[in-house]
Protein backbone atom coordinates (compact mmCIF):
# COMPACT_ATOMS: atom_id res chain seq x y z
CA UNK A 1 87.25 1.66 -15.11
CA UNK A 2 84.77 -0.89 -15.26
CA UNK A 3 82.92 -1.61 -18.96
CA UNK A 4 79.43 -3.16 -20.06
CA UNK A 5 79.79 -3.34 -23.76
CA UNK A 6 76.74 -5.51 -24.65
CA UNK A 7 73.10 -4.01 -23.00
CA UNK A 8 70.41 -3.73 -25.21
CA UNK A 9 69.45 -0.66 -27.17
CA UNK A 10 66.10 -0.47 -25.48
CA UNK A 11 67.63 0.03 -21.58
CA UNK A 12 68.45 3.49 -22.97
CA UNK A 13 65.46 5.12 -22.59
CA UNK A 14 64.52 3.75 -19.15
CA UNK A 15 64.62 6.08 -16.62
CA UNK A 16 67.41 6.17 -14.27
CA UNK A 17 68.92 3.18 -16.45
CA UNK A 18 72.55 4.98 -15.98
CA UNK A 19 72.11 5.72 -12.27
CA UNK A 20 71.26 1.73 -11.67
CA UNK A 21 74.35 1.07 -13.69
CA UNK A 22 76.69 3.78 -12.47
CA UNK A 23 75.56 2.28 -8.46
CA UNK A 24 76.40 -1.31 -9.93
CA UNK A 25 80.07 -0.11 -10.55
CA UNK A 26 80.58 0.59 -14.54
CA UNK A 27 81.23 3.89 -16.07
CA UNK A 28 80.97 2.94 -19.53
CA UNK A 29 78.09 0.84 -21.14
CA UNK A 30 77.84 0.35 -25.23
CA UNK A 31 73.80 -0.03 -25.76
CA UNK A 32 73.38 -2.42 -28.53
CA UNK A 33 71.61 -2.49 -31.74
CA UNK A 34 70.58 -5.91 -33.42
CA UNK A 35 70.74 -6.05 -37.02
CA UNK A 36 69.48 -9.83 -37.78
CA UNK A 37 70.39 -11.60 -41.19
CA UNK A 38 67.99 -12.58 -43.62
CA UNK A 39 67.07 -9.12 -44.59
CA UNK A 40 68.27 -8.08 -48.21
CA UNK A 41 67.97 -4.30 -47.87
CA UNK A 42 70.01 -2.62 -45.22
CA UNK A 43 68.29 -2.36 -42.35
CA UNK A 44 66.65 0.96 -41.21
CA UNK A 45 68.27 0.30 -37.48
CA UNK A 46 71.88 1.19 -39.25
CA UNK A 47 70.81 4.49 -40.03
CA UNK A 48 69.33 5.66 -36.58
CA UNK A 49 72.82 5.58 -34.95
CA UNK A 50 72.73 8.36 -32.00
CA UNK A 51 75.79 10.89 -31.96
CA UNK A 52 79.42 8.89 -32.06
CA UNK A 53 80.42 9.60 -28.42
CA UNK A 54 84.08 7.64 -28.27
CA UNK A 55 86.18 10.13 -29.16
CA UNK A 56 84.82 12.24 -26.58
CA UNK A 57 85.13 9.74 -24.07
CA UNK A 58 89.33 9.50 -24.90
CA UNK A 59 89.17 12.96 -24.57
CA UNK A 60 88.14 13.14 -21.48
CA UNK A 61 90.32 10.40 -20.45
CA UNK A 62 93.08 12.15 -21.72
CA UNK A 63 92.37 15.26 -19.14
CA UNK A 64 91.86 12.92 -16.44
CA UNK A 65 95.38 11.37 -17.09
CA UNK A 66 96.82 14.83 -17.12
CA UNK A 67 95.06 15.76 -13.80
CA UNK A 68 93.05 18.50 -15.49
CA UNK A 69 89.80 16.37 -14.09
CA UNK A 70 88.98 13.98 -11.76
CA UNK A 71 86.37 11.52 -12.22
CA UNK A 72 85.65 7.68 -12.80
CA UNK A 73 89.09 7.28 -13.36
CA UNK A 74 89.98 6.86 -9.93
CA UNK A 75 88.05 3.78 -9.39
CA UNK A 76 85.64 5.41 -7.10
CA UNK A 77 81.98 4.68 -8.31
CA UNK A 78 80.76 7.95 -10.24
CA UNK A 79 77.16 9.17 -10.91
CA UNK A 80 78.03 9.33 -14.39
CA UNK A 81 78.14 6.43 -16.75
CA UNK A 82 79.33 7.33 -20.35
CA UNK A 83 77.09 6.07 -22.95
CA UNK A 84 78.20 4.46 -26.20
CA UNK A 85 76.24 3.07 -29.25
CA UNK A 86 76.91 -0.47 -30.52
CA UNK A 87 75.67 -2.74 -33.84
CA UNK A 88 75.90 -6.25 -33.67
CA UNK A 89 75.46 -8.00 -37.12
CA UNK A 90 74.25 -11.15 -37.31
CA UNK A 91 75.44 -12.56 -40.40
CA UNK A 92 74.89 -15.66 -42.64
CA UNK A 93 76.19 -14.68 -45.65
CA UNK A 94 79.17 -12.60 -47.40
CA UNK A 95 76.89 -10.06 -48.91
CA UNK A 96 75.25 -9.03 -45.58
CA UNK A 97 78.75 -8.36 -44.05
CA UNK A 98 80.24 -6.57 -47.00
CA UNK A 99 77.03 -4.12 -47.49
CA UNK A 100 76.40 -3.53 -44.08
CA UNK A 101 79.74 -2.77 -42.82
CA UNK A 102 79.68 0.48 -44.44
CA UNK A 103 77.03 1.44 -42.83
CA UNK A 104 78.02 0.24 -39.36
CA UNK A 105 80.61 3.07 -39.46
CA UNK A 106 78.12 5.25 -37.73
CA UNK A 107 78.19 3.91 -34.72
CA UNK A 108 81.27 3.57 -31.97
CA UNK A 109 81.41 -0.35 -31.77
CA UNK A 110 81.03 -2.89 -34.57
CA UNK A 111 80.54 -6.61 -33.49
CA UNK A 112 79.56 -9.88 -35.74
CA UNK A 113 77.92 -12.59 -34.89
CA UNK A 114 79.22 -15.37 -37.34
CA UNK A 115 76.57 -17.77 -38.27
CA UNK A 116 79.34 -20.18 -39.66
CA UNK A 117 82.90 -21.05 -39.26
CA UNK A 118 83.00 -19.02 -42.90
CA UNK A 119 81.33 -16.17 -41.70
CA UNK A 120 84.04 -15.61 -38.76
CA UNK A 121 86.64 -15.92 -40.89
CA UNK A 122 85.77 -13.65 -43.29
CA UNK A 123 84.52 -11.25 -40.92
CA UNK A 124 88.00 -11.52 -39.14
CA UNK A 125 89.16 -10.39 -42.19
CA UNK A 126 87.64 -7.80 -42.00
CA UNK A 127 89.09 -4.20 -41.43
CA UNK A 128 85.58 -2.83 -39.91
CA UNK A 129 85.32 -5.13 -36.70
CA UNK A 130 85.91 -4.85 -33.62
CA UNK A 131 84.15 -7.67 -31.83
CA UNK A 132 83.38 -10.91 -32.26
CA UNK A 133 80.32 -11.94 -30.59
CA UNK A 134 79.74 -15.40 -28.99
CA UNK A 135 76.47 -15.47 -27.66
CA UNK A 136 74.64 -17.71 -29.52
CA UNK A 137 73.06 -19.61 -26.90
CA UNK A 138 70.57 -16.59 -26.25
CA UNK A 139 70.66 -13.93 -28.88
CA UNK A 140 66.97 -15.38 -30.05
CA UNK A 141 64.06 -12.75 -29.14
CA UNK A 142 61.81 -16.10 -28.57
CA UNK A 143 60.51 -16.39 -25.13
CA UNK A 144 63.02 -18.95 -22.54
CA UNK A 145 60.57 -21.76 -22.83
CA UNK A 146 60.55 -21.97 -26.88
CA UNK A 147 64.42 -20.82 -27.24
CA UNK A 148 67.00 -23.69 -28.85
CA UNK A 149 69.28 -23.51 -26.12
CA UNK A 150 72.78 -24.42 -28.55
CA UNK A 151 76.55 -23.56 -28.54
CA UNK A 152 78.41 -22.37 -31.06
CA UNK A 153 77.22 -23.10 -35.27
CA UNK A 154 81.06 -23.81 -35.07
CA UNK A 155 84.12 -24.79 -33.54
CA UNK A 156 86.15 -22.23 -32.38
CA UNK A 157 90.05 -22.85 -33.11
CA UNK A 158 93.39 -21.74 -31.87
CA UNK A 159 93.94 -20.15 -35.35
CA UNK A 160 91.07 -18.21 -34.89
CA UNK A 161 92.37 -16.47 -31.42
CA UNK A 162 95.72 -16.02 -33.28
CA UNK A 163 94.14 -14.02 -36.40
CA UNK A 164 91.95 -11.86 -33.87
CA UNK A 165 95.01 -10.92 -31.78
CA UNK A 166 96.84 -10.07 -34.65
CA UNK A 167 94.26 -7.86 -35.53
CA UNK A 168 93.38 -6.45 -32.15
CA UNK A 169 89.56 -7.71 -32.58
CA UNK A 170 88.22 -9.05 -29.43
CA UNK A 171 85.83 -12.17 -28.64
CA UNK A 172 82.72 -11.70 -26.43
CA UNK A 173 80.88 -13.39 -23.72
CA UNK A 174 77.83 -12.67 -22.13
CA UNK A 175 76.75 -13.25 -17.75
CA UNK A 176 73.07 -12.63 -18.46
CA UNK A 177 72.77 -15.96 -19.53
CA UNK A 178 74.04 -17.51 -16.23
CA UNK A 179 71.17 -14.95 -14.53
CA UNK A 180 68.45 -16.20 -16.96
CA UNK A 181 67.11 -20.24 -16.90
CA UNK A 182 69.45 -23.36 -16.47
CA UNK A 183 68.60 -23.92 -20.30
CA UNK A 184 70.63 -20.99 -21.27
CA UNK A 185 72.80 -21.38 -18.64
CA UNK A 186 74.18 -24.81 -19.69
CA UNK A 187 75.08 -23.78 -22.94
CA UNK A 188 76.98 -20.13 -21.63
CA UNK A 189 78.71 -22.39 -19.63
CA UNK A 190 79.50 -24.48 -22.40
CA UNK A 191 80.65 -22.11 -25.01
CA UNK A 192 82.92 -19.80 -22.05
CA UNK A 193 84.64 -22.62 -21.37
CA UNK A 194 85.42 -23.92 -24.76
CA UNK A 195 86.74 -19.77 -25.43
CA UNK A 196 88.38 -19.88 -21.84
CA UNK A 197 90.48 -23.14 -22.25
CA UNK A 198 91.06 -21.87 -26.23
CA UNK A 199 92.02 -18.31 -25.60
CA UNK A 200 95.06 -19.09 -22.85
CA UNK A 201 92.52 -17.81 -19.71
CA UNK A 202 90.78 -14.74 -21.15
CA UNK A 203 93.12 -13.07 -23.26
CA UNK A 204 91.17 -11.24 -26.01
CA UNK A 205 88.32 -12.03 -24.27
CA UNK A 206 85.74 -9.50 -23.05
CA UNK A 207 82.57 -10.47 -20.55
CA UNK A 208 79.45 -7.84 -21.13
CA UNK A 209 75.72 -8.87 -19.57
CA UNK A 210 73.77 -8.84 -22.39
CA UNK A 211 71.07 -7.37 -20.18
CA UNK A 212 67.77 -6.58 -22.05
CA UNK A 213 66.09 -5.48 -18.44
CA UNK A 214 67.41 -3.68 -15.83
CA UNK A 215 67.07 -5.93 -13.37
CA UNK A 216 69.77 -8.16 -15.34
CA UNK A 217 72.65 -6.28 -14.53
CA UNK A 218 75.15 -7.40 -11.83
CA UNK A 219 77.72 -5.82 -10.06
CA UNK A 220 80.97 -5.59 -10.99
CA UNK A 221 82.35 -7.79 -7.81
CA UNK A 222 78.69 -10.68 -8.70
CA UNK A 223 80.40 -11.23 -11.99
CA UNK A 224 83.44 -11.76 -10.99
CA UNK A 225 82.48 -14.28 -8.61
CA UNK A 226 79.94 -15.35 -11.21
CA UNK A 227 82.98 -15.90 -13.58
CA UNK A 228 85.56 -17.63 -10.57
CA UNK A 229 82.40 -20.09 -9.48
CA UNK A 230 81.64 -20.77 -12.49
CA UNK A 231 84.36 -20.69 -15.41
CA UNK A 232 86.62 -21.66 -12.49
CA UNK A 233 89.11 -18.77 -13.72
CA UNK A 234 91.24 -16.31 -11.30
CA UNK A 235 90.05 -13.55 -9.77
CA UNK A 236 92.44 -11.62 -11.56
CA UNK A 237 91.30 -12.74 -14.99
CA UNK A 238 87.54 -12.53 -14.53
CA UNK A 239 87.76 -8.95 -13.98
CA UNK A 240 90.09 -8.24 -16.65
CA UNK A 241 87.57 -9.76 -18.95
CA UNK A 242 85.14 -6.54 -18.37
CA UNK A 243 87.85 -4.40 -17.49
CA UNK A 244 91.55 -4.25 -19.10
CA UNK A 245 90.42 -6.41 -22.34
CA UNK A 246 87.31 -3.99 -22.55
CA UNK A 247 89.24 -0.84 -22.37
CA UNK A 248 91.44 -2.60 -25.63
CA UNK A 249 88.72 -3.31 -27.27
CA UNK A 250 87.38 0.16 -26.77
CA UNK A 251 90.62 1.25 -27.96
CA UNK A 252 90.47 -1.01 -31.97
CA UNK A 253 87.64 0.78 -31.92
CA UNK A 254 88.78 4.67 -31.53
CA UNK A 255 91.50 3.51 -33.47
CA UNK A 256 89.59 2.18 -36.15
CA UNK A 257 86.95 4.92 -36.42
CA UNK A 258 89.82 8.04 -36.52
CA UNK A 259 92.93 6.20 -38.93
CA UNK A 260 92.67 4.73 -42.41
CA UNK A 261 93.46 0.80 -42.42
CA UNK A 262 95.18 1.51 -38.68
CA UNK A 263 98.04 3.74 -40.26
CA UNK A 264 97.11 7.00 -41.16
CA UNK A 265 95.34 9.87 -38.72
CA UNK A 266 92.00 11.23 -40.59
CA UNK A 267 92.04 14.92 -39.07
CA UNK A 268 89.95 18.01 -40.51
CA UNK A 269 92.09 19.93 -43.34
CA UNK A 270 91.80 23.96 -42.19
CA UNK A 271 91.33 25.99 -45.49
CA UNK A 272 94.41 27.01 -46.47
CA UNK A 273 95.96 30.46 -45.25
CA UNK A 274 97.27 32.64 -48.29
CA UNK A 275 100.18 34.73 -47.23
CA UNK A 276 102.17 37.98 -49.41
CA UNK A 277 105.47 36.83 -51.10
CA UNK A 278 108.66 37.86 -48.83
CA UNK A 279 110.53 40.55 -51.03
CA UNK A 280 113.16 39.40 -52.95
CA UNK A 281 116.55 40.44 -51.22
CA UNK A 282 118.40 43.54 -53.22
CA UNK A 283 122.62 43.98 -53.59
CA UNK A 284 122.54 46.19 -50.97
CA UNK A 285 120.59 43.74 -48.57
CA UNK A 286 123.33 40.96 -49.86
CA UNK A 287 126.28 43.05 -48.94
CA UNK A 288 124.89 43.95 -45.46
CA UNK A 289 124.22 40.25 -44.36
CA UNK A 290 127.78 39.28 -45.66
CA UNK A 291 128.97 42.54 -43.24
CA UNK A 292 126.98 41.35 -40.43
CA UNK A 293 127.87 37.69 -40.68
CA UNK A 294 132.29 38.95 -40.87
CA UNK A 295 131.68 40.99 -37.55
């Protein structure tokens, strides 16, 4: 399966957004929600999360591994693309990642975007993540021309890749801004190969596009030439970056969302089912047991 975990919130309401998508190869896209810093009372985007729709895309996973249904899990392009919601918080401080976390519960992904070396740390520390998002270069809303076209607001370190694989959080990268102006395309370039050459070739490492039009989507086979012209990676690791590291990160996720600290299953308790006492056994009972057990 093929995975877009980064298009903007906005693309879901477009019509035929999912049959554009589902032609361009994916079958599962995360649209993403934006929660900037600055703002001191949670913002009112973290509590208009549409309906949680992981779990019932491992379910039907599951019956497609058992053979119960066929579907996108062939490979075969599908007219179906499963939809999944996504916050990405932008954060400066510690108080805007400990108070919005919480809230970020509701929907199926939970990315940062550190805006310090401090601010990554801590929010790999955290227990509520599951991606790490690296696209500073272009996550302003300011038109091309006026944008600050910059890397990273820090430098990303080998220690950092170890604590995230420890912790099964994954770092992102985004194509659209290799699609968008040579400003933004400079400093993509820039940052994915700094988190290439860092990361060992990609592990931990998931590609989404970022896209905030339809017409910024790529195919599945454009990106990964995208990625091997560009990055100067293998084939075999370009597509691995939106395909077996997205399914893992997919997986933190639905892992996250149904255990408590990654140990315990949270399952619905049925109301307890009161059953009569079994009758005490009488002497006579006694005796005829010890017959039966002699014979």
């Amino acid at each position: 399966m093929f995975y877009d975990l980064g298009a903007s919130a906005a693309l879901r309401s477009q019509q035929n957004v999912d049959v554009t998508v589902a032609r361009l190869g994916y079958h599962v896209v995360a649209f993403e929600v934006a929660v900037k810093g600055g703002a001191k009372p949670p913002p009112a985007d973290l509590s208009n999360a549409p309906a949680p729709a992981l779990a019932a895309l491992f379910e039907t996973a599951t019956r497609q591994r058992s053979g119960q249904s066929s579907g996108a899990g062939d490979g075969r392009k599908s007219s179906r693309v499963h939809a999944l919601s996504r916050v990405t918080l932008e954060v400066h401080e510690a108080a805007q990642l400990t108070a919005w976390l919480p809230l970020a519960r509701a929907f199926d992904i939970t990315a940062v975007r550190p805006g310090s070396e401090k601010m990554l740390q801590l929010a790999l520390a955290s227990d509520g993540v599951d991606i790490i998002a690296l696209d500073h270069a272009t996550a302003g809303d300011a038109p091309q021309s006026h944008q600050q076209h910059r890397a990273l607001p820090f430098r990303l370190r080998r220690q950092h890749i170890h604590v995230a694989r420890e912790k099964g959080v994954s770092f992102e990268l985004r194509y659209g801004a290799l699609v968008r102006s040579s400003g933004s395309r400079r400093a993509a370039l820039s940052v994915a190969s700094d988190i290439l050459r860092v990361s060992g070739g990609g592990r931990n490492v998931i590609l989404s596009s970022g896209a905030r039009h339809a017409m910024e989507f790529r195919g599945v086979y454009d990106v990964e030439n995208l990625l091997v012209a560009f990055c100067g990676i293998t084939r075999d690791d370009s597509r691995a970056l939106f395909q077996r590291n997205a399914a893992v990160a997919l997986q933190h996720a639905h892992i996250r969302e149904s255990t408590y600290k990654g140990a315990v299953v949270i399952e619905r308790i049925l109301p307890a089912v009161t059953t009569e006492p079994s009758p005490a056994l009488s002497d006579s009972d006694d005796d005829q047991m010890s017959e039966d057990s002699e014979r």
